[in-house]
C-alpha atoms as a PDB file:
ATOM      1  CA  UNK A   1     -51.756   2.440  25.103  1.00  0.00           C
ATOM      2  CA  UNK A   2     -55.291   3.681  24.433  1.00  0.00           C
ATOM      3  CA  UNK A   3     -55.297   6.014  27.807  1.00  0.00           C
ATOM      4  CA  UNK A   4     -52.046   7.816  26.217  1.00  0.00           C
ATOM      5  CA  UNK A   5     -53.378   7.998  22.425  1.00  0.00           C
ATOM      6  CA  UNK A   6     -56.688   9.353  24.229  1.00  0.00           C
ATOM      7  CA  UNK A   7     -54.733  11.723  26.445  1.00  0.00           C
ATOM      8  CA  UNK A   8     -52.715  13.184  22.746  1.00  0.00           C
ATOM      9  CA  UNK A   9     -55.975  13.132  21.104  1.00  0.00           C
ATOM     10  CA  UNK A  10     -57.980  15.225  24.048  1.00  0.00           C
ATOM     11  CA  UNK A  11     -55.142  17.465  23.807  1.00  0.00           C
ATOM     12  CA  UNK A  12     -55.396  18.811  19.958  1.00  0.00           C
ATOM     13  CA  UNK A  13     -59.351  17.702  19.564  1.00  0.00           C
ATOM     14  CA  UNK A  14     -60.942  20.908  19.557  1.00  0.00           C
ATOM     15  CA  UNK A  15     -58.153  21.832  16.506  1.00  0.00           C
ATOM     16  CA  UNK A  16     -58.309  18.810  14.720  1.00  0.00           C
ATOM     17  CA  UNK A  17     -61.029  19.733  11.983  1.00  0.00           C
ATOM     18  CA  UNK A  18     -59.098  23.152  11.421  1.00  0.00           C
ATOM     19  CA  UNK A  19     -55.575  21.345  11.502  1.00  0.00           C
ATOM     20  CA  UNK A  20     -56.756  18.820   9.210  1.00  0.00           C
ATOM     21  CA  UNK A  21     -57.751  21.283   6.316  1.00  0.00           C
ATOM     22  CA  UNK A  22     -54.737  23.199   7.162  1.00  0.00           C
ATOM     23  CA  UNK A  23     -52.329  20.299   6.747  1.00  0.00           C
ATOM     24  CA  UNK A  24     -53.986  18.614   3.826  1.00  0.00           C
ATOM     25  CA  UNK A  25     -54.291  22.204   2.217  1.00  0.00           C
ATOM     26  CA  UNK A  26     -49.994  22.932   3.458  1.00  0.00           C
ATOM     27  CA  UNK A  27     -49.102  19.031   2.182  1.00  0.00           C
ATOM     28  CA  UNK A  28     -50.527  19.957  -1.706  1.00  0.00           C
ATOM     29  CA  UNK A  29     -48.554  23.522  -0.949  1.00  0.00           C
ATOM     30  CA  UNK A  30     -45.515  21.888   0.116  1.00  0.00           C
ATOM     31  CA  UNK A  31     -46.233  19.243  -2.592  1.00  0.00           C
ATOM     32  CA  UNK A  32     -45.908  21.916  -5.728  1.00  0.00           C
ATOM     33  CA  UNK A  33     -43.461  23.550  -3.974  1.00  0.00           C
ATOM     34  CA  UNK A  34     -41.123  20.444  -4.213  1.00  0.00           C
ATOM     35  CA  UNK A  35     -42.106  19.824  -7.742  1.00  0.00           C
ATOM     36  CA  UNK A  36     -41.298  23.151  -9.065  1.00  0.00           C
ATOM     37  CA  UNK A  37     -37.928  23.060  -7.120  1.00  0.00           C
ATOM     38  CA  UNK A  38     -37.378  20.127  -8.582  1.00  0.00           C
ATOM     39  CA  UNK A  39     -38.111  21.114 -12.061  1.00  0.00           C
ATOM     40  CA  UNK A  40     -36.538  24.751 -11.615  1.00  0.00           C
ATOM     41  CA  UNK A  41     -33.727  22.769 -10.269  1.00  0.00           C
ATOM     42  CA  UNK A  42     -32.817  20.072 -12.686  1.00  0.00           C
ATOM     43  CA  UNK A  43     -33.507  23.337 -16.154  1.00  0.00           C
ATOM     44  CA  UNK A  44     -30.566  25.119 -14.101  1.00  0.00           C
ATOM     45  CA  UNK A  45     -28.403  22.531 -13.461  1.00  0.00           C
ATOM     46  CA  UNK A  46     -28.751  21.596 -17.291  1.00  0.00           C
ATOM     47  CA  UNK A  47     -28.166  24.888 -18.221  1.00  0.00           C
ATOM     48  CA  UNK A  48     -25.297  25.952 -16.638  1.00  0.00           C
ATOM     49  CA  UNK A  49     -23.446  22.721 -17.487  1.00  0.00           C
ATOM     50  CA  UNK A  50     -23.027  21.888 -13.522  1.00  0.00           C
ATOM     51  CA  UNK A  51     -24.783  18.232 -14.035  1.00  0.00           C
ATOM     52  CA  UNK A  52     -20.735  16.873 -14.819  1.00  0.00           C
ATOM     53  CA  UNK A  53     -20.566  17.386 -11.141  1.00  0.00           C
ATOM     54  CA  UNK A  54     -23.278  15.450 -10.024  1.00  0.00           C
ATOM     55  CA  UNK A  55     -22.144  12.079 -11.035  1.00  0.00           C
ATOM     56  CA  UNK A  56     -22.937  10.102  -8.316  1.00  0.00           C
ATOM     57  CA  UNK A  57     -20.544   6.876  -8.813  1.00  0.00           C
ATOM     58  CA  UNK A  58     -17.743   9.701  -9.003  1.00  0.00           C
ATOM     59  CA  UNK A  59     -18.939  11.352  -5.526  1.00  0.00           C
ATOM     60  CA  UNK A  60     -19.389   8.022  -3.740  1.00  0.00           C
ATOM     61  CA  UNK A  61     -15.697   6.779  -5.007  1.00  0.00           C
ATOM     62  CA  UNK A  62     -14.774  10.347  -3.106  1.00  0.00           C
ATOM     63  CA  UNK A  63     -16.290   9.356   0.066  1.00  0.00           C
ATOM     64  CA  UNK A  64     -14.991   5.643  -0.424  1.00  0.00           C
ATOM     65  CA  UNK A  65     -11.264   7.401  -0.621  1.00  0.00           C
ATOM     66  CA  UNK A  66     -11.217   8.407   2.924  1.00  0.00           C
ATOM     67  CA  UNK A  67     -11.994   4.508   3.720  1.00  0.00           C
ATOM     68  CA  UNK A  68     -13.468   3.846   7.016  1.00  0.00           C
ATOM     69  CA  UNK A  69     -13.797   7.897   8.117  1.00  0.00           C
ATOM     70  CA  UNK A  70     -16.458   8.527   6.073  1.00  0.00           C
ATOM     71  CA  UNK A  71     -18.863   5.772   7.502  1.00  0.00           C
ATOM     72  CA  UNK A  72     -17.222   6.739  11.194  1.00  0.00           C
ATOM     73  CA  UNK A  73     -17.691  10.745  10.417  1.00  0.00           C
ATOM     74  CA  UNK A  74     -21.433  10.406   9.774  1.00  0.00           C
ATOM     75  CA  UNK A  75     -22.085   7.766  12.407  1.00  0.00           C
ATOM     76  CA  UNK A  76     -20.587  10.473  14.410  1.00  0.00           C
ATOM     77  CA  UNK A  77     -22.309  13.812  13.446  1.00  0.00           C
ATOM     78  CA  UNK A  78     -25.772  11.551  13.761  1.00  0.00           C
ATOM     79  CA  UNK A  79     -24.652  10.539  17.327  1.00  0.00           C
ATOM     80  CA  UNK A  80     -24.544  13.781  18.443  1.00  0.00           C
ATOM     81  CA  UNK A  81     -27.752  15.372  16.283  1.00  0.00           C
ATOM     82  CA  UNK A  82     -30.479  14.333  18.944  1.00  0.00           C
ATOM     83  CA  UNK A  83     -28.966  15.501  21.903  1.00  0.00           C
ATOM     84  CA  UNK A  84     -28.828  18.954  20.528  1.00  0.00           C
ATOM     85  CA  UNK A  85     -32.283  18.836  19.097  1.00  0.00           C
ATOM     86  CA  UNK A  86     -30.894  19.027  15.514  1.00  0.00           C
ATOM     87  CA  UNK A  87     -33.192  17.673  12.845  1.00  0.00           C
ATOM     88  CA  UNK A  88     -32.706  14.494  11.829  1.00  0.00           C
ATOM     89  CA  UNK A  89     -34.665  14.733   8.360  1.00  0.00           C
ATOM     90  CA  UNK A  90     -31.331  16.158   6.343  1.00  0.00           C
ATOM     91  CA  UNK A  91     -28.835  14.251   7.635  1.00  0.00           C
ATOM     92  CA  UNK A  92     -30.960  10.991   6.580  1.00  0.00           C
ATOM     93  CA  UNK A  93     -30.845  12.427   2.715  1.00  0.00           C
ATOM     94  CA  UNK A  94     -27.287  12.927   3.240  1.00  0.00           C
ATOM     95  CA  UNK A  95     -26.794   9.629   4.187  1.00  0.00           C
ATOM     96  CA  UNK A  96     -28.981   8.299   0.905  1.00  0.00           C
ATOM     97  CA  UNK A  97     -26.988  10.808  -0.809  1.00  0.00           C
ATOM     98  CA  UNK A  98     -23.322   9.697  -0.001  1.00  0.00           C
ATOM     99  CA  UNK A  99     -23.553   5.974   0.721  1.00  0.00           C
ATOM    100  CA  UNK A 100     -26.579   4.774  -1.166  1.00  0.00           C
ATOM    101  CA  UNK A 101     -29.524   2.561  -0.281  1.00  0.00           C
ATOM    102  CA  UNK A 102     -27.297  -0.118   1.387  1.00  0.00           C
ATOM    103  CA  UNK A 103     -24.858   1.675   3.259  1.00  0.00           C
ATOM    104  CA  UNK A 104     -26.640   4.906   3.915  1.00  0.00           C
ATOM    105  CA  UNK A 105     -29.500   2.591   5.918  1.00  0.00           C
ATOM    106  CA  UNK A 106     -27.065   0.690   7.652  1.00  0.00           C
ATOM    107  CA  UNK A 107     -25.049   4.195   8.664  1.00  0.00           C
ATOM    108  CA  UNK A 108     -28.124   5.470   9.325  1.00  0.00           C
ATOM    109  CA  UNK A 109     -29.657   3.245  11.704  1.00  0.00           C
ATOM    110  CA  UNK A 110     -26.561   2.954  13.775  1.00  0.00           C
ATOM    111  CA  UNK A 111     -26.342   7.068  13.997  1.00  0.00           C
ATOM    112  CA  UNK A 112     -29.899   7.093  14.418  1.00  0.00           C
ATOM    113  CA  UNK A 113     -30.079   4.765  17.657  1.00  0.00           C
ATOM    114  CA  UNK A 114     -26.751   5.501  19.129  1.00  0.00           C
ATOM    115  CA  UNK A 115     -28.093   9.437  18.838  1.00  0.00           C
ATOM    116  CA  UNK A 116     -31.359   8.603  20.647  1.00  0.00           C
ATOM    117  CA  UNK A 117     -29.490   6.200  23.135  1.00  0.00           C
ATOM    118  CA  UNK A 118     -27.289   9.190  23.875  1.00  0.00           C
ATOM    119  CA  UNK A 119     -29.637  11.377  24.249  1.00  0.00           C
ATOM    120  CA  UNK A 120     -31.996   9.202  26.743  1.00  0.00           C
ATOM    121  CA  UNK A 121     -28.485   8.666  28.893  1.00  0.00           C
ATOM    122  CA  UNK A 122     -28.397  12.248  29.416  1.00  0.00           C
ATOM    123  CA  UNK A 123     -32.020  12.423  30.541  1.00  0.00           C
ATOM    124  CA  UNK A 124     -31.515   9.495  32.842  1.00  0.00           C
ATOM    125  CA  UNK A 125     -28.527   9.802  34.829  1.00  0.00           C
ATOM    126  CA  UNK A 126     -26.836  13.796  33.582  1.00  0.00           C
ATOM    127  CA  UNK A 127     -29.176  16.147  33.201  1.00  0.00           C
ATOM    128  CA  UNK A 128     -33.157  14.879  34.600  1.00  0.00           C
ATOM    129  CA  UNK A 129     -33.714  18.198  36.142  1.00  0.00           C
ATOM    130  CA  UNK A 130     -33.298  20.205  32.900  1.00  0.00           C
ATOM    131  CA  UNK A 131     -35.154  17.539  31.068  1.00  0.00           C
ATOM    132  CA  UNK A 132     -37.943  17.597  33.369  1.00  0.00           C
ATOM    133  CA  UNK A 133     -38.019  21.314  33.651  1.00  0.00           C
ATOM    134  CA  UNK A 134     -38.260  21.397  29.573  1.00  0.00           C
ATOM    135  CA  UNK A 135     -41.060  19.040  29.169  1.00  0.00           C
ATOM    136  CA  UNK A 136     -43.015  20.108  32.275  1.00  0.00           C
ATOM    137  CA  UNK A 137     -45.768  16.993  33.355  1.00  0.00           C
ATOM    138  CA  UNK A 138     -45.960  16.169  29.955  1.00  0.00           C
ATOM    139  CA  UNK A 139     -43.175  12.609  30.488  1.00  0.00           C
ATOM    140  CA  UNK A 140     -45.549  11.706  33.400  1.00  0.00           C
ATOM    141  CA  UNK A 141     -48.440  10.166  31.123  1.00  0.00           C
ATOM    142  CA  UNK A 142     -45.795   8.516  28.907  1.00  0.00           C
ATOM    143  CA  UNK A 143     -44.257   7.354  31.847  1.00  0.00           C
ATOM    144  CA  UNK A 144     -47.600   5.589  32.845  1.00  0.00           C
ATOM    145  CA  UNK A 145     -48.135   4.653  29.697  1.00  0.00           C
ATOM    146  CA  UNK A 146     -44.128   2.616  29.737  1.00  0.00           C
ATOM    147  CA  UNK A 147     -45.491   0.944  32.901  1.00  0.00           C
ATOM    148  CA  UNK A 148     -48.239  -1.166  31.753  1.00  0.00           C
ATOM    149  CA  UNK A 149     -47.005  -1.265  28.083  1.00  0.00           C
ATOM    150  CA  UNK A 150     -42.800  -1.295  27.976  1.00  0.00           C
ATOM    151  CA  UNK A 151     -41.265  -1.429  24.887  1.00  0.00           C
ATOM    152  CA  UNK A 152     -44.427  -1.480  23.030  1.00  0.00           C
ATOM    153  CA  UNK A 153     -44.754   2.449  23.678  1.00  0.00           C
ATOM    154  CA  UNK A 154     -41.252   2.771  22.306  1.00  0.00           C
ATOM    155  CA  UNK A 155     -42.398   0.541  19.176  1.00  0.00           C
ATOM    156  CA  UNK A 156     -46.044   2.821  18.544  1.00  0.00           C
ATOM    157  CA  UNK A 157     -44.002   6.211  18.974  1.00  0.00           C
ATOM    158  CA  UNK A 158     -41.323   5.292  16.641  1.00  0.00           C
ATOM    159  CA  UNK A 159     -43.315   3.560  13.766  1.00  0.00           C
ATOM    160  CA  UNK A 160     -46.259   6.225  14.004  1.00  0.00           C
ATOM    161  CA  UNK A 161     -43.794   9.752  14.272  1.00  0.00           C
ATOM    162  CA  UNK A 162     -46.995  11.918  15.936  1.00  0.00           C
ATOM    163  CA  UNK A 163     -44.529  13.021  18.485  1.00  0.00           C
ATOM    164  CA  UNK A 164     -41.293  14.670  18.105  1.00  0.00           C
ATOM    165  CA  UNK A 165     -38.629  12.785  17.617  1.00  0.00           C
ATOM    166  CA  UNK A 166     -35.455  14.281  19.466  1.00  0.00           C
ATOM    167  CA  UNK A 167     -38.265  15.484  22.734  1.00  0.00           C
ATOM    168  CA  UNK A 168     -39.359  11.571  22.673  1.00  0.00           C
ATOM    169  CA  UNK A 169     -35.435  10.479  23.379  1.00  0.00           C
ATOM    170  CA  UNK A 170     -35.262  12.783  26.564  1.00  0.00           C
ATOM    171  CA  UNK A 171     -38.547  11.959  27.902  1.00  0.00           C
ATOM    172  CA  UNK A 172     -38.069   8.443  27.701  1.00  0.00           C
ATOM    173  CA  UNK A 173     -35.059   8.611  29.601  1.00  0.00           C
ATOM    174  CA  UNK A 174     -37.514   9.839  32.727  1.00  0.00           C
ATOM    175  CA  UNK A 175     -39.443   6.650  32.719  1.00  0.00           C
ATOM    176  CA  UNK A 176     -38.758   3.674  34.192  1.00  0.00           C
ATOM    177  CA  UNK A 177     -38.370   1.542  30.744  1.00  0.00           C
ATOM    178  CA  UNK A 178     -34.947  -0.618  30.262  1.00  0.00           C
ATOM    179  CA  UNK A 179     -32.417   1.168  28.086  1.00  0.00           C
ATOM    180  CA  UNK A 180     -31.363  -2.756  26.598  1.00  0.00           C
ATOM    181  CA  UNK A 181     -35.595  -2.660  25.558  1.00  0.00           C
ATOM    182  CA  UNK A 182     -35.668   0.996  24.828  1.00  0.00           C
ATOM    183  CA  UNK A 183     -32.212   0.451  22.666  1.00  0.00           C
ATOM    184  CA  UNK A 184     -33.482  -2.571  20.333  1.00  0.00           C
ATOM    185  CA  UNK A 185     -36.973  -1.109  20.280  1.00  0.00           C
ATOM    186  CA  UNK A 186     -36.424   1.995  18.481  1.00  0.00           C
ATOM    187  CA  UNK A 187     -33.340   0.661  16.396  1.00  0.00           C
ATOM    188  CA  UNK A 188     -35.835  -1.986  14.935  1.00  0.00           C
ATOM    189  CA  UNK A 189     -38.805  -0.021  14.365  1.00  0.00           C
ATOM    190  CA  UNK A 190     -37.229   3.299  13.018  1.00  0.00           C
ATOM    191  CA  UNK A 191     -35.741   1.398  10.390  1.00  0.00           C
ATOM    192  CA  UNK A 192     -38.838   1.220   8.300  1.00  0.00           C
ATOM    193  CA  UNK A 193     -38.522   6.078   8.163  1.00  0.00           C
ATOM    194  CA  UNK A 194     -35.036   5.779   7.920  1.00  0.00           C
ATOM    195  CA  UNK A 195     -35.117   3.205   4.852  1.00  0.00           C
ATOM    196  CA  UNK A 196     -38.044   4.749   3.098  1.00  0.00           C
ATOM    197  CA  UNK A 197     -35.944   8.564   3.211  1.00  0.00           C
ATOM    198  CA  UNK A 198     -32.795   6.580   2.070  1.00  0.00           C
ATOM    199  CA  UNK A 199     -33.868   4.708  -0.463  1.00  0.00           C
ATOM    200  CA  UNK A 200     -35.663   8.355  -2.210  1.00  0.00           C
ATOM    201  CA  UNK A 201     -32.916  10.450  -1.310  1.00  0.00           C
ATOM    202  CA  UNK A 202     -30.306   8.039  -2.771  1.00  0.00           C
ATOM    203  CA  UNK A 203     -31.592   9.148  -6.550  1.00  0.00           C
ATOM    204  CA  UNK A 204     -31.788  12.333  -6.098  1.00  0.00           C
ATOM    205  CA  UNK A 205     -28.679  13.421  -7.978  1.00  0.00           C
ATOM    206  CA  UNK A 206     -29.774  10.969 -10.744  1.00  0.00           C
ATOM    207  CA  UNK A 207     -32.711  13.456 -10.464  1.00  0.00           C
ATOM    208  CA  UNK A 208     -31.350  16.395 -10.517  1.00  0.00           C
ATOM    209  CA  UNK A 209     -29.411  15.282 -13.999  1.00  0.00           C
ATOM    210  CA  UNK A 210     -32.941  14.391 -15.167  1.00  0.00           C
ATOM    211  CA  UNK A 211     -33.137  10.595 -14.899  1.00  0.00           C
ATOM    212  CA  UNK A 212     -35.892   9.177 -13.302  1.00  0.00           C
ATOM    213  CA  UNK A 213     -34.752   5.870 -11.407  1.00  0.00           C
ATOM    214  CA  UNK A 214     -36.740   2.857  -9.946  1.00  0.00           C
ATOM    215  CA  UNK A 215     -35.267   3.867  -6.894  1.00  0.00           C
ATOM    216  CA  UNK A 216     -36.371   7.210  -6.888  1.00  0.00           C
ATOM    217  CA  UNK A 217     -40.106   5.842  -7.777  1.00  0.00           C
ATOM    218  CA  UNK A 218     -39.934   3.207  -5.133  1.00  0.00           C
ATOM    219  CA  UNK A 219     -38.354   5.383  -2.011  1.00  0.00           C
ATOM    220  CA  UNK A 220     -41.146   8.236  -3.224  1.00  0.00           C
ATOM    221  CA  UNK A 221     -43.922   5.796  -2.202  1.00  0.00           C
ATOM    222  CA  UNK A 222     -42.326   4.614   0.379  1.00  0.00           C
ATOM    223  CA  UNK A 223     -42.114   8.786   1.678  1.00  0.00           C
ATOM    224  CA  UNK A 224     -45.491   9.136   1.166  1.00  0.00           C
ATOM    225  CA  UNK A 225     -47.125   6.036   2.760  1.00  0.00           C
ATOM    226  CA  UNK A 226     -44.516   6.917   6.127  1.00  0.00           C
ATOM    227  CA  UNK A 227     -45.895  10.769   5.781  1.00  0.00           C
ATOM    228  CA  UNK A 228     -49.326   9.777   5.395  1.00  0.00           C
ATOM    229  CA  UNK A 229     -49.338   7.473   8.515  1.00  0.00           C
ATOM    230  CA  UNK A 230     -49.473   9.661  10.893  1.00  0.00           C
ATOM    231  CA  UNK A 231     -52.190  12.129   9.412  1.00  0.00           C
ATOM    232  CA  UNK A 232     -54.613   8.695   8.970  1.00  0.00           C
ATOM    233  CA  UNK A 233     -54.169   7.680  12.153  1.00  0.00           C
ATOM    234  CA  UNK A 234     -55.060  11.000  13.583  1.00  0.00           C
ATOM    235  CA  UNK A 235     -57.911  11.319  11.315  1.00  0.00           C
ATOM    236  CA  UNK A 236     -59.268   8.074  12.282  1.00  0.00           C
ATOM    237  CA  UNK A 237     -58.611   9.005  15.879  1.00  0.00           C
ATOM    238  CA  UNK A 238     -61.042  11.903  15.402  1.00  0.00           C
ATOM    239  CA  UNK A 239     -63.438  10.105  13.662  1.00  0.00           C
ATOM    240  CA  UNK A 240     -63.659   7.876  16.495  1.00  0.00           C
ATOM    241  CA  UNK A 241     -63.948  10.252  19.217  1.00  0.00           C
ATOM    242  CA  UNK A 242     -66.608  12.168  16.985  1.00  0.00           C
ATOM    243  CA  UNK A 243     -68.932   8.212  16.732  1.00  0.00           C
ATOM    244  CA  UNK A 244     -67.731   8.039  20.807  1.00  0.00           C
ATOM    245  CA  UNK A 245     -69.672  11.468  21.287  1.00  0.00           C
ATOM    246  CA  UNK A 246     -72.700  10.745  19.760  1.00  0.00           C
END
């Protein structure tokens, strides 16, 4: 696993110090940026009277009328989101947002891992030359890296989110990794994302009408110790390489 961190880190060393400022100086940007919408948000929706259609109990009950389609609709929509490289981020919320903590994590993770499973099928047995063409040499290190580590790669990728999420489905499907340990591997270890951006987005309608709930608290922690792993790790990773040079 070291030879394919080193090979990521040789890659974006010589931008690291600049990238660093720049994302600790965009995270404070997009940090007051999401404040003020907030704020902005919550005067206007208090203002115009809309916060008697935010009542979250009242919207849930509407998604528990359709009975089992709702769940099935979303599990759906999720399924398909990796394979064409749609975001993954806002359908999460929405999934806090219509089911709750409980439901939208279990919806979640099942969308989540049948998307990624669908989309490593496709990369495996459908459509390898496209998939190849699209990530150029770049699956052959990971590839190398599956061979002497297996599911463990799977594991680091999807617990640490350096790499991009929907790419990372497709170019495991050109390595040589089981799809049973490739399947239980990222279902487990995305669930720690996927309940952290549940359990925050499930308050924010509470939010929006101005109440601040535990679960809002709790799931904002939770956002910022997932976003900050990544940015640590790489800043430790340069730190290293900088005490390796000297």
């Amino acid at each position: 696993m070291k030879q394919f961190v080193n090979a990521f880190i040789l890659l974006s060393l010589t931008t690291i110090p600049i990238s660093l400022n720049i994302e600790a100086m965009g995270n404070k940007i997009k940090f007051l940026l999401l404040i003020s919408f907030i704020i902005a948000a919550i005067v206007s929706i208090k203002v115009s009277g809309l916060d008697q259609y935010l009542d979250q109990e009242k919207l849930r009950a509407w998604i528990s009328s359709y009975g089992a389609w709702g769940p099935i609709a979303y599990i759906l929509f999720y399924s398909i989101a990796p394979s064409l490289m749609l975001p993954g981020v806002p359908i999460t919320v929405a999934g806090g947002v219509l089911f709750g903590p409980v439901g939208g994590t279990i919806y979640t993770s099942i969308g989540a891992t049948i998307g990624a499973s669908i989309a490593f099928l496709i990369s495996r047995y459908l459509g390898r030359g496209w998939v190849e063409a699209m990530l150029k040499d770049r699956w052959k290190e990971l590839d190398a890296e599956v061979d002497r580590q297996g599911w463990k790669i799977v594991a680091f990728t999807r617990l640490i989110p350096l790499f991009p999420f929907n790419m990372l489905n497709y170019a495991f499907g050109l390595t040589r990794i089981r799809f049973s340990h490739y399947f239980l591997a990222s279902f487990i270890f995305m669930l720690p994302g996927i309940v952290a951006y549940i359990v925050f987005s499930s308050s924010l309608l509470g939010l929006l009408k101005g109440n601040v709930s535990k679960e809002f608290v709790i799931g904002l922690i939770l956002v910022v110790i997932v976003s900050a792993i990544p940015i640590i790790y790489k800043r430790r990773a340069y730190l290293n390489s900088r005490s390796q040079e000297k």
